[in-house]
Protein backbone atom coordinates (compact mmCIF):
# COMPACT_ATOMS: atom_id res chain seq x y z
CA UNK A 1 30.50 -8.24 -32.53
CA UNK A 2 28.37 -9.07 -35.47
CA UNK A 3 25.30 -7.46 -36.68
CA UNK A 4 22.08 -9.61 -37.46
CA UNK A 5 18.93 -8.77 -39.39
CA UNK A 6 15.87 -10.78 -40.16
CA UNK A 7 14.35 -10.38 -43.69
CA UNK A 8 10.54 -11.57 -43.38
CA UNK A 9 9.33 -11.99 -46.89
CA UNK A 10 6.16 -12.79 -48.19
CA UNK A 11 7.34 -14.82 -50.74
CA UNK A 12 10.71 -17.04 -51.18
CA UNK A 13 13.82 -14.62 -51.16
CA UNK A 14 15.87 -14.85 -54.59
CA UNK A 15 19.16 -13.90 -52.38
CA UNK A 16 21.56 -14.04 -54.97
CA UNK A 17 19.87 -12.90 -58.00
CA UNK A 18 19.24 -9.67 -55.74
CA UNK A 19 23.22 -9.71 -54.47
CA UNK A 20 24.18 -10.00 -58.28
CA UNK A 21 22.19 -6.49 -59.49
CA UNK A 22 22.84 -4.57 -56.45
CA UNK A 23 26.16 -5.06 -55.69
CA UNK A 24 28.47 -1.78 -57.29
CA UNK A 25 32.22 -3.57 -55.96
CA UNK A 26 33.63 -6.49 -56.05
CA UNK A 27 32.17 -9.08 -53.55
CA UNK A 28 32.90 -12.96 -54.15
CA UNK A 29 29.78 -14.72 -52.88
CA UNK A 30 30.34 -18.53 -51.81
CA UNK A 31 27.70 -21.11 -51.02
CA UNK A 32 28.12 -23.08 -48.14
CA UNK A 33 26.09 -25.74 -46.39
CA UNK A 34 24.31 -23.04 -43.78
CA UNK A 35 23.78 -20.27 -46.70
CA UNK A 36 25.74 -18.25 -48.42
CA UNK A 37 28.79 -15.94 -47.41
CA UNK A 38 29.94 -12.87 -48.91
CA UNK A 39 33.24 -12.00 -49.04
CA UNK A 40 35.34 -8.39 -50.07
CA UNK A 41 38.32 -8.17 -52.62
CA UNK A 42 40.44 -9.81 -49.84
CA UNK A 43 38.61 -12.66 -48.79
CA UNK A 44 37.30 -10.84 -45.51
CA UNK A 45 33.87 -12.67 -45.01
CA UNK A 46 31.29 -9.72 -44.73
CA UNK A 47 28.32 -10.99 -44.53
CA UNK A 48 26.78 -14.56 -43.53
CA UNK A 49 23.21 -15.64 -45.05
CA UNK A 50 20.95 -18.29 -43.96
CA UNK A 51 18.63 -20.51 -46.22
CA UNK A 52 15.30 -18.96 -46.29
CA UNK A 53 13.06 -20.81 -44.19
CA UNK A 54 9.15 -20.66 -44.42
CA UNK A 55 7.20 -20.07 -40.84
CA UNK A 56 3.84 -21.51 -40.83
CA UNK A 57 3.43 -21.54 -37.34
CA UNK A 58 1.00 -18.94 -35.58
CA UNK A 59 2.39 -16.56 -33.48
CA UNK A 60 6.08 -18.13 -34.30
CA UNK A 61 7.22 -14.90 -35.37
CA UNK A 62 5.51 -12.45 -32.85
CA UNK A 63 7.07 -14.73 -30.28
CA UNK A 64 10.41 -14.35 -31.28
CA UNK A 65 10.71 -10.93 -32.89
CA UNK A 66 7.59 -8.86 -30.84
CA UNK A 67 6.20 -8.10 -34.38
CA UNK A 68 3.24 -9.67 -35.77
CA UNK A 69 3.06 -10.73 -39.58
CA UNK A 70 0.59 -12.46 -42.03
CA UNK A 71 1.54 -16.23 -42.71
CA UNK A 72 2.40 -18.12 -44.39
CA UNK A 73 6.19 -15.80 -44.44
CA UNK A 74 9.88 -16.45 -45.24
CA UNK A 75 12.65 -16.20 -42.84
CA UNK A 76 16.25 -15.20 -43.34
CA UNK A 77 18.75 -14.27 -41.39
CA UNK A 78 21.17 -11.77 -42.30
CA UNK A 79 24.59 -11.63 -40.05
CA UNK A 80 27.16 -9.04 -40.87
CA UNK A 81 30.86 -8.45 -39.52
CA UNK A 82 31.40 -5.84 -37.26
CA UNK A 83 34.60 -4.75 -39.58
CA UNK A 84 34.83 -3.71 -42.33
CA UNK A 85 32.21 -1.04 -41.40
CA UNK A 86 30.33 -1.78 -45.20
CA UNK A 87 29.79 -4.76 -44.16
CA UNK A 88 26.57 -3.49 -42.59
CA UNK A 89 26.14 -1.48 -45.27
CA UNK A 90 25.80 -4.37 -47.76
CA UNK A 91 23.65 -5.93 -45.02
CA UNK A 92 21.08 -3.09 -45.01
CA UNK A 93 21.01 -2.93 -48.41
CA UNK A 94 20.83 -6.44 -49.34
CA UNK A 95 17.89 -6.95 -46.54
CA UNK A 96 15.97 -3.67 -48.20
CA UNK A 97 16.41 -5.07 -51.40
CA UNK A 98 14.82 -8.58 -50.60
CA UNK A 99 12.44 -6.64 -49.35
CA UNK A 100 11.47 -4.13 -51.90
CA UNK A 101 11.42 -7.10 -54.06
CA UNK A 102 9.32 -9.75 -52.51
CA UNK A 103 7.50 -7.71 -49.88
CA UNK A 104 7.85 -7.75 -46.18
CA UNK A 105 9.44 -6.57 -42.72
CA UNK A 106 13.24 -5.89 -41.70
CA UNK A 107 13.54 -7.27 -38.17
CA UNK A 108 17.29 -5.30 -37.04
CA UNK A 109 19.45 -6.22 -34.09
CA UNK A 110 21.40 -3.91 -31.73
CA UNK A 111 24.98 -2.82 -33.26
């Protein structure tokens, strides 16, 4: 089972600027035509990233996620692997970072 988080930013994420300074071990981090995927050392894909979309719609957000937020706002979607178990880790992390650096909410799903 995977685990998914929502990054709601108030400005547009800068994913992999932020996944360059904050990663401490070796990830390889490969675009692809839905996002971006990070991989370990062994080519285990750990975590799956979305392009950032912008909601401009009211009530949009509230709707889907039961929390209420100031538009205009970014969306991403953050989906990590069940194993290996950092793989949430760098999920968390990534989606506190994004936060920390462009403002915002971290919307997380059940594990």
């Amino acid at each position: 089972m995977s685990y998914d988080t929502i990054v709601l930013t108030a400005e547009r994420p800068e994913v992999e600027a932020a996944l360059r300074e904050m990663s401490g071990r070796p990830i390889q981090v490969r675009a692809q035509a839905s996002g971006l995927h990070v991989h370990d050392e062994r080519a285990r894909l750990l975590v799956a990233i979305g392009e950032p979309l912008e909601v401009r719609v009211p009530g949009e957000v509230e709707r889907l996620l039961a929390t209420p937020v100031d538009l205009p706002v970014w969306w991403l979607e953050l989906r990590a692997a069940a194993e290996p178990e950092e793989a949430v880790m760098l999920a968390e992390v990534l989606a506190g970072e994004l936060v920390r650096r462009h403002g915002g909410h971290v919307w997380a799903g059940a594990r």
